[in-house]
Protein backbone atom coordinates (compact mmCIF):
# COMPACT_ATOMS: atom_id res chain seq x y z
CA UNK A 1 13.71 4.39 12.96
CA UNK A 2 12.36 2.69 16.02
CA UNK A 3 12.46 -1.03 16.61
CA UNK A 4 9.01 -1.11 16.87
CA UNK A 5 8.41 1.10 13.46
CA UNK A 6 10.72 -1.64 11.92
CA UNK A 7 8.90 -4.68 13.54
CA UNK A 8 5.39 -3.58 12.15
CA UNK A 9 6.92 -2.33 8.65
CA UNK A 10 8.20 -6.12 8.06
CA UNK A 11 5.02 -7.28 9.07
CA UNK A 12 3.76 -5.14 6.78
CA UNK A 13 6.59 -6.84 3.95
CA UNK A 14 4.91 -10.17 4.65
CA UNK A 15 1.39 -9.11 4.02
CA UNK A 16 2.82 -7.02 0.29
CA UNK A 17 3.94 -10.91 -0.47
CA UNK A 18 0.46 -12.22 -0.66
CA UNK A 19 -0.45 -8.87 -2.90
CA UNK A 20 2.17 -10.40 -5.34
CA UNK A 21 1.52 -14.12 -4.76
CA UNK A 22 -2.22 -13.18 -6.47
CA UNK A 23 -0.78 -11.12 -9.71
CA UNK A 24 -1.51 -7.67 -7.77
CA UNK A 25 1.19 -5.08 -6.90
CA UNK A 26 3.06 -5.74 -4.04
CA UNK A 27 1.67 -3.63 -1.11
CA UNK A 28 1.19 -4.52 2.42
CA UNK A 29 -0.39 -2.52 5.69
CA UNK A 30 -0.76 -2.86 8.90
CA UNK A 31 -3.09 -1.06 11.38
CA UNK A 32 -2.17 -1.17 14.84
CA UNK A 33 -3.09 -0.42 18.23
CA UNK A 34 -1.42 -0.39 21.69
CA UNK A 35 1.11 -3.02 19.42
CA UNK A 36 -1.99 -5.22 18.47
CA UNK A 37 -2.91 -5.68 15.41
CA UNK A 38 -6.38 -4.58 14.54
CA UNK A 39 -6.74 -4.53 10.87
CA UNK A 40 -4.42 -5.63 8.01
CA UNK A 41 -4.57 -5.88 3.76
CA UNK A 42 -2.72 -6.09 0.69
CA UNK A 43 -3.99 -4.59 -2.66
CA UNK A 44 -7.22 -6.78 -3.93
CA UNK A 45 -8.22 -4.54 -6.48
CA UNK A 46 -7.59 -7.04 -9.45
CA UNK A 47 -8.88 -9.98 -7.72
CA UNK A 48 -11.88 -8.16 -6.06
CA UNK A 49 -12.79 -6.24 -9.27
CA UNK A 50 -13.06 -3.64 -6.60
CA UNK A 51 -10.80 -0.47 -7.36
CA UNK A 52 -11.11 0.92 -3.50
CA UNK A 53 -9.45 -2.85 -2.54
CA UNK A 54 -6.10 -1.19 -1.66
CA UNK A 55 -4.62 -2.95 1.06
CA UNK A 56 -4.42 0.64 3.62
CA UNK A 57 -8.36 0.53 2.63
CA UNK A 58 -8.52 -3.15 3.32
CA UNK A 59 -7.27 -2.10 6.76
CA UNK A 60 -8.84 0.20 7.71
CA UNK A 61 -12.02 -1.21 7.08
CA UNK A 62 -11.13 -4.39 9.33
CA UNK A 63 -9.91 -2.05 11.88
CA UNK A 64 -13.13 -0.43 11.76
CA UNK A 65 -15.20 -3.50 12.37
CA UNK A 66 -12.82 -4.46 15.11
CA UNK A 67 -13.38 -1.59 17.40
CA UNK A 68 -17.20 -1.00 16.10
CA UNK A 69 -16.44 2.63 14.91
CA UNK A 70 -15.18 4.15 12.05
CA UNK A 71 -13.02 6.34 14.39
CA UNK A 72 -9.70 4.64 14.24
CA UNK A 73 -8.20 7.03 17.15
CA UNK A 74 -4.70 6.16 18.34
CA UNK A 75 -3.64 3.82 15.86
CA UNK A 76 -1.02 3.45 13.67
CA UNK A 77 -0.84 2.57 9.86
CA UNK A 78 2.11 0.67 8.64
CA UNK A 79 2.17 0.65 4.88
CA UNK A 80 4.84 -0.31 2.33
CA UNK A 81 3.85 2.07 -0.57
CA UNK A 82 3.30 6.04 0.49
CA UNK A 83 -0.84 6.03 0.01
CA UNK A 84 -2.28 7.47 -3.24
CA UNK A 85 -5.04 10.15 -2.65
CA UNK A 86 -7.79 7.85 -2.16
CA UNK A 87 -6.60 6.40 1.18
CA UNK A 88 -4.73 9.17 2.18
CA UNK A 89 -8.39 10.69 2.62
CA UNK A 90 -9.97 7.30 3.94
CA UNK A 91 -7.04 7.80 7.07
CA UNK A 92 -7.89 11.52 7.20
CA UNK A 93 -11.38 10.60 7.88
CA UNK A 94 -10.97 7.72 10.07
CA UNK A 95 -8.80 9.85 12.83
CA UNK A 96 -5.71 7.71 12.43
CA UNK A 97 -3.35 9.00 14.31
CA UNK A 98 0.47 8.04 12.73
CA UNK A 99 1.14 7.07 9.30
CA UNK A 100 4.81 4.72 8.69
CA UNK A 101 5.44 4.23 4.82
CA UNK A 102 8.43 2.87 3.15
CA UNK A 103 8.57 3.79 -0.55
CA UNK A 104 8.07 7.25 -1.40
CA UNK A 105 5.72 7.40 -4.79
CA UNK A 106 6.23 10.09 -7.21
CA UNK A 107 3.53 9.27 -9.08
CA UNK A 108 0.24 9.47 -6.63
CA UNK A 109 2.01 9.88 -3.15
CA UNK A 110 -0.16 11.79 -0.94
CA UNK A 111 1.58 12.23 2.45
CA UNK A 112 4.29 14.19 0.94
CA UNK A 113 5.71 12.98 -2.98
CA UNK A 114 3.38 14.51 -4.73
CA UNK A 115 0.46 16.08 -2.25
CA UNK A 116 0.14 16.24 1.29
CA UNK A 117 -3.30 15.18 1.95
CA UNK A 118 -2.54 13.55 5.45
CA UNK A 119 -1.09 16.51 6.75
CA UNK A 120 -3.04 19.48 5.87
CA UNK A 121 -3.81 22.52 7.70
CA UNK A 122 -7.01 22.50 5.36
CA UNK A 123 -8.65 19.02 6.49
CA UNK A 124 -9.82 18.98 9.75
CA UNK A 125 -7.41 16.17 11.03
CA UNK A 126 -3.70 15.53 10.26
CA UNK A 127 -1.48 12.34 10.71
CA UNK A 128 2.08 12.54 12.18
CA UNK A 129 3.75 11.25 9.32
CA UNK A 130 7.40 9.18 9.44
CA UNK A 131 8.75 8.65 5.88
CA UNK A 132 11.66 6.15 4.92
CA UNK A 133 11.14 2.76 7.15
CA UNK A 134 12.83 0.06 5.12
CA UNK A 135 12.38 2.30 2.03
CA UNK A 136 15.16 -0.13 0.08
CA UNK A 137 13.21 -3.36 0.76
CA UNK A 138 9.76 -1.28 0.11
CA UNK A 139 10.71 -0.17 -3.27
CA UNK A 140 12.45 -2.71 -4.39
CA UNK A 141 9.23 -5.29 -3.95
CA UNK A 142 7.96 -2.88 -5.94
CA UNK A 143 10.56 -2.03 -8.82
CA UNK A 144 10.98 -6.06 -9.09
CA UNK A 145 7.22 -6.53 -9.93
CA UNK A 146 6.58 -4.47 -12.34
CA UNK A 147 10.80 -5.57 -14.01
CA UNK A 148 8.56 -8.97 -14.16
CA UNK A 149 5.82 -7.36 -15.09
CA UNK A 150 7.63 -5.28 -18.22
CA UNK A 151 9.90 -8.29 -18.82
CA UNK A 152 6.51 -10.69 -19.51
CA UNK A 153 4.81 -8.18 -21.61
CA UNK A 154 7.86 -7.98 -23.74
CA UNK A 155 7.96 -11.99 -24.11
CA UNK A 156 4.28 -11.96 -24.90
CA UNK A 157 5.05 -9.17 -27.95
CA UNK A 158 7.68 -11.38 -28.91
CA UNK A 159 5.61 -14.89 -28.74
CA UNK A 160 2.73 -12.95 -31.21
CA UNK A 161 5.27 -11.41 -33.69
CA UNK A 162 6.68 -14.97 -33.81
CA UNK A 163 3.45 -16.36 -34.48
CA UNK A 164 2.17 -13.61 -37.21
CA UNK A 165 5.60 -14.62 -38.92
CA UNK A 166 4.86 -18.24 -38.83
CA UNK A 167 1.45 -17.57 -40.37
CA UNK A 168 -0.13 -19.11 -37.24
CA UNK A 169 -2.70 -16.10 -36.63
């Protein structure tokens, strides 16, 4: 793990706060450039009604308007979640050279867990791919969410069985 990979991946930590801080999971990227910033996002897709409004998507699309092509050549994606399918094709597509992820996910992971869209002898363009970056802090943003997440649910089952028993519904 490079210094820089590191730098860019907490960066990337920040941006999976303000995912949480609106109710949505907790995932944060970061496309860069020459070490510049160009595009960043954290998963909208709740807020946004909009279920392309992952935060690598968000990216990329700033990125795109940034440099006035959809080509993102050279750059470098910095994401805290390994990408599900949909923007591990979005990345394919837009030329990005590097993808950096944290936590590995066994469920949709496409740049290695479960498929390997983003590096592909099949596409026409693969990513160098570097797995593992502050994987314990990644996942457990993640794993603590949706602990909250399960841990509310359960209190909400437990409010309306209280109520039924009351007679209150």
């Amino acid at each position: 793990m490079s210094e820089l990979d590191e730098k860019w991946m907490r960066y990337a930590l920040a941006l999976a706060d303000k995912a949480k801080a609106i109710g949505e999971i907790p995932v944060g990227a970061v496309l860069v450039k020459n070490d510049q910033v160009i595009g960043e996002g954290w998963n909208q897709s709740i807020k946004l009604n909009d279920p392309c409004a992952h935060a690598e998507i968000i990216a990329l699309r700033q990125a795109g308007a940034h440099l006035n092509n959809y080509r993102l050549l050279d750059t470098t994606l910095y994401v805290t979640l390994e990408p599900c399918p949909m923007c591990a094709g979005a990345m394919v597509h837009g030329r990005v050279a590097r993808l950096v992820y944290g936590a590995s996910d066994a469920k949709t992971g496409s740049a290695g867990s479960v498929f390997n869209l983003v590096a592909t002898d099949k596409l026409n363009h693969s990513l160098d791919v570097c797995t593992g970056i502050l994987s314990e802090q990644c996942s457990e943003k993640i794993s603590a969410f949706f602990r909250q997440r399960r841990a509310e649910h359960k209190a909400l089952k437990l409010a309306q069985k209280a109520a039924v028993a009351k007679g209150e519904c």
